[in-house]
C-alpha atoms as a PDB file:
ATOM      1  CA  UNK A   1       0.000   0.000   0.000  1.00  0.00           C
ATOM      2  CA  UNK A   2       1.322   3.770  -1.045  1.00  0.00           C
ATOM      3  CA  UNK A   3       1.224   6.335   1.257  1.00  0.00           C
ATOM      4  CA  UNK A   4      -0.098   8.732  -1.516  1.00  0.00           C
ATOM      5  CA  UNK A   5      -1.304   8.514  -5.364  1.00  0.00           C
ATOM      6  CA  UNK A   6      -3.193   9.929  -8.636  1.00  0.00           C
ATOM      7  CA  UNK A   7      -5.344  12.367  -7.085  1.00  0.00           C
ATOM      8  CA  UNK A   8      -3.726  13.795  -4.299  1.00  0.00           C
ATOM      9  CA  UNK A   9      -2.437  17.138  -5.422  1.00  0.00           C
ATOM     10  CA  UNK A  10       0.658  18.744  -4.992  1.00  0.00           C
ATOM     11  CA  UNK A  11       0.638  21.158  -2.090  1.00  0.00           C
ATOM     12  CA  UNK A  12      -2.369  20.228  -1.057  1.00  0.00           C
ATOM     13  CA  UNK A  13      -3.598  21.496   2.041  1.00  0.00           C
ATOM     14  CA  UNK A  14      -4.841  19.192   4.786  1.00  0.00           C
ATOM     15  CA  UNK A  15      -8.618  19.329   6.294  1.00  0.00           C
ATOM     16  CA  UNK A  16      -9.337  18.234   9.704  1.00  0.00           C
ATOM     17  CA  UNK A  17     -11.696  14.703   9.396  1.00  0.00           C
ATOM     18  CA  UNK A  18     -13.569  13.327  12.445  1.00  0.00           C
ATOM     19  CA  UNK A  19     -12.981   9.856  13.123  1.00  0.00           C
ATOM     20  CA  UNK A  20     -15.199   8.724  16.316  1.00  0.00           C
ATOM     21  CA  UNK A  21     -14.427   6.333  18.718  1.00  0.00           C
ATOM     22  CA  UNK A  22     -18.135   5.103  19.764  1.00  0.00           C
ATOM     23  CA  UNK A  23     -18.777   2.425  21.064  1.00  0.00           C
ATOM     24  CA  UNK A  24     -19.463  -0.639  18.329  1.00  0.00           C
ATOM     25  CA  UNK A  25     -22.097  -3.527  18.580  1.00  0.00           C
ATOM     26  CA  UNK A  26     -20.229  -6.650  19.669  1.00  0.00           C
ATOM     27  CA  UNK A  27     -19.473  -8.448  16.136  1.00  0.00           C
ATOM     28  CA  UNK A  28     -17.078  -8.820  13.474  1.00  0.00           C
ATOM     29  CA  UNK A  29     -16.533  -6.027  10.981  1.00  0.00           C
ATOM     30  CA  UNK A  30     -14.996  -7.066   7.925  1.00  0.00           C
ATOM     31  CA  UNK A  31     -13.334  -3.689   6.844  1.00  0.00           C
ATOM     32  CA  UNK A  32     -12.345  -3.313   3.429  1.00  0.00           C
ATOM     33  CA  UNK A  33      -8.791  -1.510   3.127  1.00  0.00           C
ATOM     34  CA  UNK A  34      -6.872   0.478   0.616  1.00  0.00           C
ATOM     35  CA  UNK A  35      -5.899  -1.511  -2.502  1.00  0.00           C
ATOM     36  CA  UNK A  36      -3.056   1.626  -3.507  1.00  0.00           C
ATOM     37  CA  UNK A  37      -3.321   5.309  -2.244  1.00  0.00           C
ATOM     38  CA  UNK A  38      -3.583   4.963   1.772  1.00  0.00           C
ATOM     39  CA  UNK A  39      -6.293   8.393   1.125  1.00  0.00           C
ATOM     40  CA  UNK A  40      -8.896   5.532  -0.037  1.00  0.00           C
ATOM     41  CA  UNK A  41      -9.749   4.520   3.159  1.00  0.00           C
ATOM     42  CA  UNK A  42     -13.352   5.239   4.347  1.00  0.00           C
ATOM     43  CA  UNK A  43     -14.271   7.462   7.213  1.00  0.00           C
ATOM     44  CA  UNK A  44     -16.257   4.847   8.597  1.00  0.00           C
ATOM     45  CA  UNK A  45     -13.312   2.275   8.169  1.00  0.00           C
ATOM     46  CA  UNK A  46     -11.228   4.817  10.164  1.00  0.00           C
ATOM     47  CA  UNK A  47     -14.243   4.857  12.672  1.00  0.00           C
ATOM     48  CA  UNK A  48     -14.226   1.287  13.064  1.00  0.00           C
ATOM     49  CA  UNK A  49     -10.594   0.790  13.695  1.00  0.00           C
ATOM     50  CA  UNK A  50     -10.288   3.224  15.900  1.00  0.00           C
ATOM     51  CA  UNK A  51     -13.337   1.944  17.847  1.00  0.00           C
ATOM     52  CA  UNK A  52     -12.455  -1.608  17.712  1.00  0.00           C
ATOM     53  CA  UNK A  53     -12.353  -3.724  20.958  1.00  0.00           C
ATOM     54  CA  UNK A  54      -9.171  -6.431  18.729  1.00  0.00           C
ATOM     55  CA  UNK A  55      -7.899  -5.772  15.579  1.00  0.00           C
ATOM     56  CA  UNK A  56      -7.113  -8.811  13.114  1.00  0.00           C
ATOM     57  CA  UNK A  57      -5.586  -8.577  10.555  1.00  0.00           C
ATOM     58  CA  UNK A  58      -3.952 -10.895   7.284  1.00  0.00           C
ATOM     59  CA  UNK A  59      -0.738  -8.843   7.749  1.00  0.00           C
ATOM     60  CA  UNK A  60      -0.686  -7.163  10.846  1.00  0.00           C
ATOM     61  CA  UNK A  61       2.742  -4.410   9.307  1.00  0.00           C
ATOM     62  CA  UNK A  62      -0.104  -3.079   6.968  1.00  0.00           C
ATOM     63  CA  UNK A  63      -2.321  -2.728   9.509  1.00  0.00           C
ATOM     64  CA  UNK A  64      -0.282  -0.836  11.772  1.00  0.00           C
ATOM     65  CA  UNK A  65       1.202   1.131   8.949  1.00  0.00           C
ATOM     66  CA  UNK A  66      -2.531   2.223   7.448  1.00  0.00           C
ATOM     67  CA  UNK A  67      -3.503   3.413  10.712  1.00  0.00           C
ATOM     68  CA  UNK A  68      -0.201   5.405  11.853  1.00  0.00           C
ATOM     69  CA  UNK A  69      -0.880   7.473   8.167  1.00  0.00           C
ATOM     70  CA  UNK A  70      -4.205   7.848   9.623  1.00  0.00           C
ATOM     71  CA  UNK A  71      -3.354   9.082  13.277  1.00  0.00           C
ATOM     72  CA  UNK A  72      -5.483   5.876  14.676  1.00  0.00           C
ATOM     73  CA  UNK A  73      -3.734   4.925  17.987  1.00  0.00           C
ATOM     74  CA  UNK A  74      -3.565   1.641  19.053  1.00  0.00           C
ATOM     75  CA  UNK A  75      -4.587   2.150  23.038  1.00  0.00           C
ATOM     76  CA  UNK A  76      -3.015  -1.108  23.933  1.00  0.00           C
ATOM     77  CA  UNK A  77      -5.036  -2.846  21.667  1.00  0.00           C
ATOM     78  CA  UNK A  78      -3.661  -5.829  20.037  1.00  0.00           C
ATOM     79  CA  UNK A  79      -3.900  -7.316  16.330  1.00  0.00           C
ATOM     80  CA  UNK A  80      -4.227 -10.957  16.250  1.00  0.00           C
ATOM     81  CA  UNK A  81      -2.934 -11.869  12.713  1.00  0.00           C
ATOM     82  CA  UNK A  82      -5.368 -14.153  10.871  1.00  0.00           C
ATOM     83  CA  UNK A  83      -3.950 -15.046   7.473  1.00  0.00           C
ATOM     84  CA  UNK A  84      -3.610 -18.735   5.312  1.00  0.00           C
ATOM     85  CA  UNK A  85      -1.125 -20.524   8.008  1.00  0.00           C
ATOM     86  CA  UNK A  86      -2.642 -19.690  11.260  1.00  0.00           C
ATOM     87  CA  UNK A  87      -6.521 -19.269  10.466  1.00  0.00           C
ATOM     88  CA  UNK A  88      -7.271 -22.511  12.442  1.00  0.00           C
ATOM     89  CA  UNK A  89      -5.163 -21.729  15.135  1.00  0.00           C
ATOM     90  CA  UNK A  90      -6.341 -17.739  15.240  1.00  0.00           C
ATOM     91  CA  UNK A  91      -9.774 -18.601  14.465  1.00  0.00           C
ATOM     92  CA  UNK A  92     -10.719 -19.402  18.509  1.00  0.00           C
ATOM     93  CA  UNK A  93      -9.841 -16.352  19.827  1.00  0.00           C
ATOM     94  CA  UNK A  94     -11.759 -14.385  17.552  1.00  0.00           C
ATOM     95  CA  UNK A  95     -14.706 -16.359  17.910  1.00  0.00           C
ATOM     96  CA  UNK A  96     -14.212 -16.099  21.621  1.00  0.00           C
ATOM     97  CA  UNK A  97     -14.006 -12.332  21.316  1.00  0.00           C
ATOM     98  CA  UNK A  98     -17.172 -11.724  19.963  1.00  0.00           C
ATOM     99  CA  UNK A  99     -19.358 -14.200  22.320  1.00  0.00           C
ATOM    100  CA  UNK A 100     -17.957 -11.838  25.206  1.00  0.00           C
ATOM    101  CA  UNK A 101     -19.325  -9.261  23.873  1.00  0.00           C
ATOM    102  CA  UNK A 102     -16.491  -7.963  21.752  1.00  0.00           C
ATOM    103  CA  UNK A 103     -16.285  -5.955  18.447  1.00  0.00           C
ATOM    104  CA  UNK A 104     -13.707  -7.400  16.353  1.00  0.00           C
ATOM    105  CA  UNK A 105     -12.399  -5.170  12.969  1.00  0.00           C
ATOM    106  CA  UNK A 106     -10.777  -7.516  10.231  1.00  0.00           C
ATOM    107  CA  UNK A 107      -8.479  -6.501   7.517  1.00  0.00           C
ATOM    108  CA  UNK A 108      -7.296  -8.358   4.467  1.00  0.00           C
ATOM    109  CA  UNK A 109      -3.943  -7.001   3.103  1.00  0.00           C
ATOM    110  CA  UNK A 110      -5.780  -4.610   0.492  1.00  0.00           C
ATOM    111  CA  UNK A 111      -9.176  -4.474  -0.496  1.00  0.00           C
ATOM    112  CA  UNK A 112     -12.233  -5.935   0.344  1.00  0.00           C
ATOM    113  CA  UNK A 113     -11.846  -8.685   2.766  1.00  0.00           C
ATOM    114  CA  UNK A 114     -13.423 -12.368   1.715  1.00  0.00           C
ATOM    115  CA  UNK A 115     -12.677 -11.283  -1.960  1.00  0.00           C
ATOM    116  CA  UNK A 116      -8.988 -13.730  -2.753  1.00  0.00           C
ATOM    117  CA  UNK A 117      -8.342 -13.716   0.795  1.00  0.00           C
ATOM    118  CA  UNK A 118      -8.546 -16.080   4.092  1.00  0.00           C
ATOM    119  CA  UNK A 119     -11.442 -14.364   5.348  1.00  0.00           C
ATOM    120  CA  UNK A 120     -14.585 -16.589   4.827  1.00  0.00           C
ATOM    121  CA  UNK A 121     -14.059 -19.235   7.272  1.00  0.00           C
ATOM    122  CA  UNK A 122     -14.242 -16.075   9.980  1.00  0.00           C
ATOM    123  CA  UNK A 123     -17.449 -15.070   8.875  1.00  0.00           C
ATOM    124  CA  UNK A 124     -18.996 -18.162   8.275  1.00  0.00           C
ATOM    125  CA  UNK A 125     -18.142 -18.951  11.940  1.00  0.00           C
ATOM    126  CA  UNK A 126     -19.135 -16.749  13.831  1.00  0.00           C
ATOM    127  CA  UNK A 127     -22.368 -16.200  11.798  1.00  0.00           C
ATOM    128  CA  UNK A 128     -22.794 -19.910  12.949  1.00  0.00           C
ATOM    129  CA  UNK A 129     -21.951 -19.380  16.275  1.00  0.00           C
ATOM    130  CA  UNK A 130     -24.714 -16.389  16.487  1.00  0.00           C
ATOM    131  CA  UNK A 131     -22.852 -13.352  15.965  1.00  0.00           C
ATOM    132  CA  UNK A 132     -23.166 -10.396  13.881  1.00  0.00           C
ATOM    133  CA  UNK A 133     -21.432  -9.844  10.850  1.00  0.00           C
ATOM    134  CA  UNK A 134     -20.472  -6.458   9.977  1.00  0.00           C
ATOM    135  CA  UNK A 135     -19.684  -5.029   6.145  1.00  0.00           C
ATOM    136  CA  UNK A 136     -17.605  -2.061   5.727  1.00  0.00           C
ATOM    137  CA  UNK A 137     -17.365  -1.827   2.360  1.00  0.00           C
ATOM    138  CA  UNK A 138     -14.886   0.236   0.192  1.00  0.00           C
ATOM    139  CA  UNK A 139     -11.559  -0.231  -2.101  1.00  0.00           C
ATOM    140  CA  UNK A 140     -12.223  -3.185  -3.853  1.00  0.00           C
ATOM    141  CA  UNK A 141      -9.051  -4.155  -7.070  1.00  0.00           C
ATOM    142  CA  UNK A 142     -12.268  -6.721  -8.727  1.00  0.00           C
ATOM    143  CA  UNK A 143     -14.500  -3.434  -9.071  1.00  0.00           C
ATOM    144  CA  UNK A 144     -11.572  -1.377  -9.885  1.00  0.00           C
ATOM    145  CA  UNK A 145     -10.914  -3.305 -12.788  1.00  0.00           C
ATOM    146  CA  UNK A 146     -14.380  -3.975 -13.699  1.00  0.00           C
ATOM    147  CA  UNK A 147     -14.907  -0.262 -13.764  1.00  0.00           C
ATOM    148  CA  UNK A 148     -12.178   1.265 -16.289  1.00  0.00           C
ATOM    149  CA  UNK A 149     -11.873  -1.809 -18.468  1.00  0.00           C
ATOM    150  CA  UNK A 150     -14.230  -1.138 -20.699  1.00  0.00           C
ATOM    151  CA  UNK A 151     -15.999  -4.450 -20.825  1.00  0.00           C
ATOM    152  CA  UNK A 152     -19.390  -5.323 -20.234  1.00  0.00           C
ATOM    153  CA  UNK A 153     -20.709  -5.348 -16.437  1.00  0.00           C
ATOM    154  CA  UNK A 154     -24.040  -6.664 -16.522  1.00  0.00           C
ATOM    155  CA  UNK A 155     -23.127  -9.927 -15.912  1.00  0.00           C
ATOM    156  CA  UNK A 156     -19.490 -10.603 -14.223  1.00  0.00           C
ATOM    157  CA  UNK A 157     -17.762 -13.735 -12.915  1.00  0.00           C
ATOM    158  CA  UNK A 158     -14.668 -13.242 -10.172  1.00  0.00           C
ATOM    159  CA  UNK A 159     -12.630 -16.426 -11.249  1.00  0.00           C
ATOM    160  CA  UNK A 160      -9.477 -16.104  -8.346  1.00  0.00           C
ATOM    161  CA  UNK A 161      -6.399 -16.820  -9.513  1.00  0.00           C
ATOM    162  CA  UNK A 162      -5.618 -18.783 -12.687  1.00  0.00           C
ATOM    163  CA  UNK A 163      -3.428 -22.517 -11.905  1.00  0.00           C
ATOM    164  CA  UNK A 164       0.140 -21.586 -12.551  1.00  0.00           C
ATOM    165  CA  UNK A 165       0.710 -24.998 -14.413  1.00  0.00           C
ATOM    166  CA  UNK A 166       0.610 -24.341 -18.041  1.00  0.00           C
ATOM    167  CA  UNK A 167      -1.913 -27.739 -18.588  1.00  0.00           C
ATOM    168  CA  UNK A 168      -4.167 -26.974 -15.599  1.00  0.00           C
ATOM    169  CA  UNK A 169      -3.956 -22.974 -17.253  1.00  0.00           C
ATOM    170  CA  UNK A 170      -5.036 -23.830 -20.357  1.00  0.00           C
ATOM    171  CA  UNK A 171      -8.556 -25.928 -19.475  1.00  0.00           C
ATOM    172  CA  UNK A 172      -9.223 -24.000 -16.915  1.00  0.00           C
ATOM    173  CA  UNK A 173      -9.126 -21.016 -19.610  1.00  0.00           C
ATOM    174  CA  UNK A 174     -10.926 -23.004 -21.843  1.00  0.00           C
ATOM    175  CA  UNK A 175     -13.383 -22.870 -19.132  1.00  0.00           C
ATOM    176  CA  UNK A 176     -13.569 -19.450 -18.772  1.00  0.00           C
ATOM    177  CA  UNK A 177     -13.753 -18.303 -22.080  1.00  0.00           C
ATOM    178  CA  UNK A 178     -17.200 -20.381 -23.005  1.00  0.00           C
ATOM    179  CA  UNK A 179     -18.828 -18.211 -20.331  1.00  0.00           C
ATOM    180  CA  UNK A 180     -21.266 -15.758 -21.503  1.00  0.00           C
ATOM    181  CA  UNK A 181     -20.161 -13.488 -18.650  1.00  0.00           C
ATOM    182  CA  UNK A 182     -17.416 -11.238 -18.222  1.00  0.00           C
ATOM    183  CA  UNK A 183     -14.516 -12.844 -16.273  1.00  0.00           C
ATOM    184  CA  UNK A 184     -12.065 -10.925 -13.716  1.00  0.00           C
ATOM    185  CA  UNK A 185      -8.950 -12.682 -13.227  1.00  0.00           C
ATOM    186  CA  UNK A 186      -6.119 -12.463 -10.963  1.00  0.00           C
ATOM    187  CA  UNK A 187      -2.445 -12.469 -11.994  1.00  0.00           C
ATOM    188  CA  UNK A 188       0.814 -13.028 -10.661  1.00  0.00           C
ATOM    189  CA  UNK A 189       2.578 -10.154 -12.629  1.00  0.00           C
ATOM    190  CA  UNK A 190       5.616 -13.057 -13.801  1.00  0.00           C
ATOM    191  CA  UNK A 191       3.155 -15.124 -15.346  1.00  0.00           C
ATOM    192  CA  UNK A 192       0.435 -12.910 -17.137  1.00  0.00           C
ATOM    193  CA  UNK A 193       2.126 -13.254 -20.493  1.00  0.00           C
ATOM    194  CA  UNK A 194       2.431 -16.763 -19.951  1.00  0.00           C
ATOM    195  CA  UNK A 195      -1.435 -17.128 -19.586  1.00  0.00           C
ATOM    196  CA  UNK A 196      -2.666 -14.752 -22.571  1.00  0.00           C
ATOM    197  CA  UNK A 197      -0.547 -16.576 -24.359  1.00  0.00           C
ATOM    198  CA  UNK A 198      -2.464 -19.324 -23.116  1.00  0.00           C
ATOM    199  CA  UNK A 199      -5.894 -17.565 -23.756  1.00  0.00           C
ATOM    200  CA  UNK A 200      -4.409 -16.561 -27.583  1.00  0.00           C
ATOM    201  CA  UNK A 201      -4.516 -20.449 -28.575  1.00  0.00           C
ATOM    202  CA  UNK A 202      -8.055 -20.458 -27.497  1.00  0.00           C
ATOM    203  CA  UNK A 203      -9.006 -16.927 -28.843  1.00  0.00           C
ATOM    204  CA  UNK A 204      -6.570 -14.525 -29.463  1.00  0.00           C
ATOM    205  CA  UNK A 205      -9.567 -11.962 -30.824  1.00  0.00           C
ATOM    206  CA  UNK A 206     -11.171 -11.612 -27.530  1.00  0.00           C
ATOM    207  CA  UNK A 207     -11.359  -8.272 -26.030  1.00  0.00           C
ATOM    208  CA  UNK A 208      -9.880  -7.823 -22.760  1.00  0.00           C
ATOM    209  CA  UNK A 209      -8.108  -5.509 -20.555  1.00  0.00           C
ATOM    210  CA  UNK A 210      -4.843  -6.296 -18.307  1.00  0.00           C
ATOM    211  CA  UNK A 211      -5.002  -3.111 -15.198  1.00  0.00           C
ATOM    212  CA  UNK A 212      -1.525  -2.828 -13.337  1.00  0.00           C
ATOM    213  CA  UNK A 213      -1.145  -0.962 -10.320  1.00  0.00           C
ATOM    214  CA  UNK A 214      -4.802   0.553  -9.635  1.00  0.00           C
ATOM    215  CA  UNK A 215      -5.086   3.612  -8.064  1.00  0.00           C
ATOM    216  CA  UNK A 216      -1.405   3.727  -7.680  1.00  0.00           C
ATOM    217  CA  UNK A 217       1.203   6.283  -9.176  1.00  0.00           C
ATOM    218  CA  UNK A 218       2.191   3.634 -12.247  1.00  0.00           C
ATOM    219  CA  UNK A 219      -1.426   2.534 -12.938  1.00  0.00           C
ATOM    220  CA  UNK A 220      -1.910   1.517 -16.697  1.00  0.00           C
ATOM    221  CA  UNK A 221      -4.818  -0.403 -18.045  1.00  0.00           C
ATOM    222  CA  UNK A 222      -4.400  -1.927 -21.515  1.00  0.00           C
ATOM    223  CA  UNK A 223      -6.912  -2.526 -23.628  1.00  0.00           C
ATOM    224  CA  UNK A 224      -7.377  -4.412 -26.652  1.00  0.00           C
ATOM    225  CA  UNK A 225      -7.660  -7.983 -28.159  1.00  0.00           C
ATOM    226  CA  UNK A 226      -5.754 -10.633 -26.470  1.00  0.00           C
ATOM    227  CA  UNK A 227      -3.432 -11.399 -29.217  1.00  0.00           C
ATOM    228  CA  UNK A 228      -2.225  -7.777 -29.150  1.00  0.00           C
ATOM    229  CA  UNK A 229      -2.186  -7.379 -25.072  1.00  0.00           C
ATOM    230  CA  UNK A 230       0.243  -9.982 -25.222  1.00  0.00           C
ATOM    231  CA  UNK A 231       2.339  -8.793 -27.800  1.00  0.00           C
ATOM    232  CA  UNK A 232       2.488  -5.608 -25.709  1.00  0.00           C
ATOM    233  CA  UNK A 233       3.937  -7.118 -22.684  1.00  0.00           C
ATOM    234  CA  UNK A 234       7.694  -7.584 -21.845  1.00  0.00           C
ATOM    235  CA  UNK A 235       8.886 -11.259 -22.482  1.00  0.00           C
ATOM    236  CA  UNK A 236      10.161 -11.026 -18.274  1.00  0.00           C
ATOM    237  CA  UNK A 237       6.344  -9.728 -17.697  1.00  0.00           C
ATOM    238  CA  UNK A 238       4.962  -6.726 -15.648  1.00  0.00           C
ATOM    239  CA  UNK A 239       5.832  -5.128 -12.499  1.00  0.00           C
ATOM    240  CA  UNK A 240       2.775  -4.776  -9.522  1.00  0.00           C
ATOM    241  CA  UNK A 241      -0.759  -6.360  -8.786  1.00  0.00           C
ATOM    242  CA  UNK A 242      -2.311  -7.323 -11.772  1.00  0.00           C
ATOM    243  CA  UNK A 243      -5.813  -7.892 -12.733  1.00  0.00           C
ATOM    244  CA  UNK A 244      -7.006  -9.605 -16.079  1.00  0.00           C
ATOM    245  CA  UNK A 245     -10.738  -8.574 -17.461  1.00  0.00           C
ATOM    246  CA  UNK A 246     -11.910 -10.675 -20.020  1.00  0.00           C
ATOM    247  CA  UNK A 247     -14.964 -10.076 -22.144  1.00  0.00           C
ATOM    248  CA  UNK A 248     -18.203 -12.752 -22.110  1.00  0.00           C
ATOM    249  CA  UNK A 249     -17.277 -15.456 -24.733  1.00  0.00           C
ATOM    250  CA  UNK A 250     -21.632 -15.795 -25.176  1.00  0.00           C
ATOM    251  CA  UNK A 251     -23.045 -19.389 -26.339  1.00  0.00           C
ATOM    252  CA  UNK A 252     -21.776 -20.932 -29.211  1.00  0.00           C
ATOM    253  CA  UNK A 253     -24.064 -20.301 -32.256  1.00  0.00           C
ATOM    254  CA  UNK A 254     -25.390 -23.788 -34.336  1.00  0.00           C
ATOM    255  CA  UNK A 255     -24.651 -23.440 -38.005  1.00  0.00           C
ATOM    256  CA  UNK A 256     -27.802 -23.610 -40.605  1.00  0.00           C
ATOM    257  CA  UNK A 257     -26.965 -27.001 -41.099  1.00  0.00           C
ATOM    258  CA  UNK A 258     -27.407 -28.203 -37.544  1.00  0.00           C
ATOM    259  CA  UNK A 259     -30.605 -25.831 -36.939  1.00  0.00           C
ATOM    260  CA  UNK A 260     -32.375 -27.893 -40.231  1.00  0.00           C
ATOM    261  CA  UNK A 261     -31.132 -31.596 -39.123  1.00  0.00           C
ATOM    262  CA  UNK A 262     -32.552 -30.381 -35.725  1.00  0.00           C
ATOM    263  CA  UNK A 263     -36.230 -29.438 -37.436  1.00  0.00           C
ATOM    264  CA  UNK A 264     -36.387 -32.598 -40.069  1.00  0.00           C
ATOM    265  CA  UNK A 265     -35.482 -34.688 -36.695  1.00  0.00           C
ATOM    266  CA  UNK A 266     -38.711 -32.965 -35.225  1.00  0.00           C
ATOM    267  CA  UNK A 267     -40.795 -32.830 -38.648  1.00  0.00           C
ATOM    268  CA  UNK A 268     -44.210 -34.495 -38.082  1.00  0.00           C
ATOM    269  CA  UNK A 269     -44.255 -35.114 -34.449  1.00  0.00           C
ATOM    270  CA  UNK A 270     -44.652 -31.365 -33.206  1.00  0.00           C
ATOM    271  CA  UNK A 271     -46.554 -28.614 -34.514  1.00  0.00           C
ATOM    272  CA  UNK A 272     -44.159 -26.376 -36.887  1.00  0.00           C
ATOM    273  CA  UNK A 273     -43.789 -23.157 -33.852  1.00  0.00           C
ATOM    274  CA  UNK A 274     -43.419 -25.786 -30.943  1.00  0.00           C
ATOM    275  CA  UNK A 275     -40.499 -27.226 -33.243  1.00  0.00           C
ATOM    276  CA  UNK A 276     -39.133 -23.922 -34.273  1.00  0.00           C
ATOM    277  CA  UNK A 277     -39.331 -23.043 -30.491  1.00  0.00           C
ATOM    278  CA  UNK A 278     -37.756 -26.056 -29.294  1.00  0.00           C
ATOM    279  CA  UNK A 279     -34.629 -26.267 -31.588  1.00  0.00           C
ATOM    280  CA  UNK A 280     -34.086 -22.650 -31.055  1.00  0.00           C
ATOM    281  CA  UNK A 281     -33.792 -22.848 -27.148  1.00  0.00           C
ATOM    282  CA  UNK A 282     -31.355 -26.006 -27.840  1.00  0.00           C
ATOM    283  CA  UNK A 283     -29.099 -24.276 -30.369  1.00  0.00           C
ATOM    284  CA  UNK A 284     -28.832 -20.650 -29.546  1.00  0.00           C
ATOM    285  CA  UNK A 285     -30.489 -18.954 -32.675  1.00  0.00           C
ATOM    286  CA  UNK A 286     -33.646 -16.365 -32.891  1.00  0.00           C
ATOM    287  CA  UNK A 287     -36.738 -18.605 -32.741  1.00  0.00           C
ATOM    288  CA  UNK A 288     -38.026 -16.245 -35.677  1.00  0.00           C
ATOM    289  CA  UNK A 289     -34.703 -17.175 -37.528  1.00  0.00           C
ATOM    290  CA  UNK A 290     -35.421 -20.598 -36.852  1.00  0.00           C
ATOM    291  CA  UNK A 291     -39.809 -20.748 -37.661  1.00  0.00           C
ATOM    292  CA  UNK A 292     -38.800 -18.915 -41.006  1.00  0.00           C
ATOM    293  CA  UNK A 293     -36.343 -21.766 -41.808  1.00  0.00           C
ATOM    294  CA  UNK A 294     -38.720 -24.327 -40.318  1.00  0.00           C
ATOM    295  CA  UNK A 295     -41.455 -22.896 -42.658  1.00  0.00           C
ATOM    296  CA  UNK A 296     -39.535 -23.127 -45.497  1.00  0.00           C
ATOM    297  CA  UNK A 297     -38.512 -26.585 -45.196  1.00  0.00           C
ATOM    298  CA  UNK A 298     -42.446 -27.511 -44.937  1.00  0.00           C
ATOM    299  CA  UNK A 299     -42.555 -25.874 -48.436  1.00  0.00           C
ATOM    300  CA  UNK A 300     -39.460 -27.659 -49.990  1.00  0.00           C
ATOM    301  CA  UNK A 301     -41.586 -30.796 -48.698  1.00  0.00           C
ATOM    302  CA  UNK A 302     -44.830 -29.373 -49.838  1.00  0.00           C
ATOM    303  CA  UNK A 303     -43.174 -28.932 -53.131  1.00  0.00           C
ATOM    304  CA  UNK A 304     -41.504 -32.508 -53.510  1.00  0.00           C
ATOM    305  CA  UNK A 305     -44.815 -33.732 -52.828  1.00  0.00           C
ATOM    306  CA  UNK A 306     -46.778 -32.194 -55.620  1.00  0.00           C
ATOM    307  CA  UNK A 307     -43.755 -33.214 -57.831  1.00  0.00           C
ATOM    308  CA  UNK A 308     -44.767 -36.464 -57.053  1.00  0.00           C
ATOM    309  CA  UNK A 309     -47.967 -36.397 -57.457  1.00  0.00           C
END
């Protein structure tokens, strides 16, 4: 995390905030933290961890460094860290805190906690065990991304991070490129050459975006299709966090070939617009498209059986 970034202008001149120090419902609050420029924080994040009966935290240096910026004193307060290695062994005393009556604040390294991060287990336990569960919501590097990439944001899919191993890469792209959604991806910055070069043998026309560094002093977001993303980036990769933004892939589209093997399978067992309705669903085409192709194969039939006659 940066102690400044784009935004915060030079010479600025500082305005007194207040952060209060009342008294919180006993509970967890999942506070989401800075993903770049320390100034992202949220009043009411400040107000929580300065309230806070225990602090946790996924790296308790961050922590401590987010709230010196922020003139939040500790008071003798301690922060537990809860991260991958000791969540089972951390977990207890956390859970303990709250059924005494305890407000607990819990930070992931950046961002929104739960999102990539050890945080789930937490909530999901003490939500079990009858406590509240607290969101205070903010910097978030998924939204970020989602939000000056360009790419559709209707419908979204958070995918995590992609398998390092090239084989377990490449299906699990595979994957993720049939979705008709659009699909956020995290990225070691070493390997994301590696895996649009990966996503190039499946579809090198897609559009996507690669953002590096958001809401930091070096962000860069570029934009394009994934064939020309990758020729963009160094052979040794990029520097920073990384996060990929692919665009929806949609369903695969039958050919007119398929859509009129599909109808003569149905011919003379449905009604012509039950047909045309049915083999549209299954394929993916307009069922208009497919009734006006349906109704001219009844008059190619209609016409071989005059000939006939």
């Amino acid at each position: 995390m940066d102690d400044d970034g784009p935004g915060q202008a030079e010479g600025a001149r500082p305005l007194a905030a207040s952060v209060l120090a009342a008294r919180l419902e006993p509970g967890l609050y999942l506070v989401a933290t800075p993903i770049g420029t320390a100034r992202d924080i949220t009043l009411r994040a400040l107000d929580v961890l300065n309230a806070a009966d225990l602090l946790a935290a996924e790296d308790t240096r961050t922590l401590r460094h987010l709230m010196s910026i922020h003139g939040i004193p500790l008071r003798g307060r301690r922060i537990l860290a809860y991260h991958d290695h000791n969540a089972d062994r951390a977990r207890p005393a956390i859970l303990q805190a709250v059924e005494r009556g305890q407000s607990v604040a819990y930070c992931s390294d950046a961002g929104t906690p739960l999102v990539a991060d050890p945080g789930f287990r937490l909530s999901r336990d003490v939500a079990q065990a009858g406590g509240r569960v607290h969101a205070v919501p903010g910097a978030s590097a998924l939204l970020a991304a989602l939000t000056v990439a360009g790419l559709p944001t209707d419908r979204f899919l958070f995918a995590g991070f992609a398998p390092s191993q090239k084989g377990a890469r490449r299906r699990w792209l595979d994957q993720q490129a049939r979705l008709d959604a659009t699909v956020v991806i995290f990225e070691s910055p070493r390997r994301v050459k590696d895996m649009l070069r990966d996503l190039c043998e499946i579809d090198g026309d897609r559009d996507i975006a690669v953002c590096r560094e958001l809401t930091k002093k070096f962000e860069e977001v570029l934009r394009g299709p994934a064939r020309s993303v990758m020729e963009a980036i160094p052979e040794e990769g990029l520097r920073g966090e990384i996060v990929v933004v692919m665009a929806p892939g949609g369903a695969e589209v039958a050919d007119d070939g398929a859509v009129r093997a599909a109808l003569a399978e149905r011919a003379g067992r449905m009604s012509l617009r039950d047909a045309a309705a049915e083999v549209a669903a299954a394929v993916g085409r307009p069922r208009k498209d497919v009734y006006r192709m349906a109704l001219a194969m009844q008059e190619e039939r209609d016409d071989d059986d005059h000939a006939v006659d």
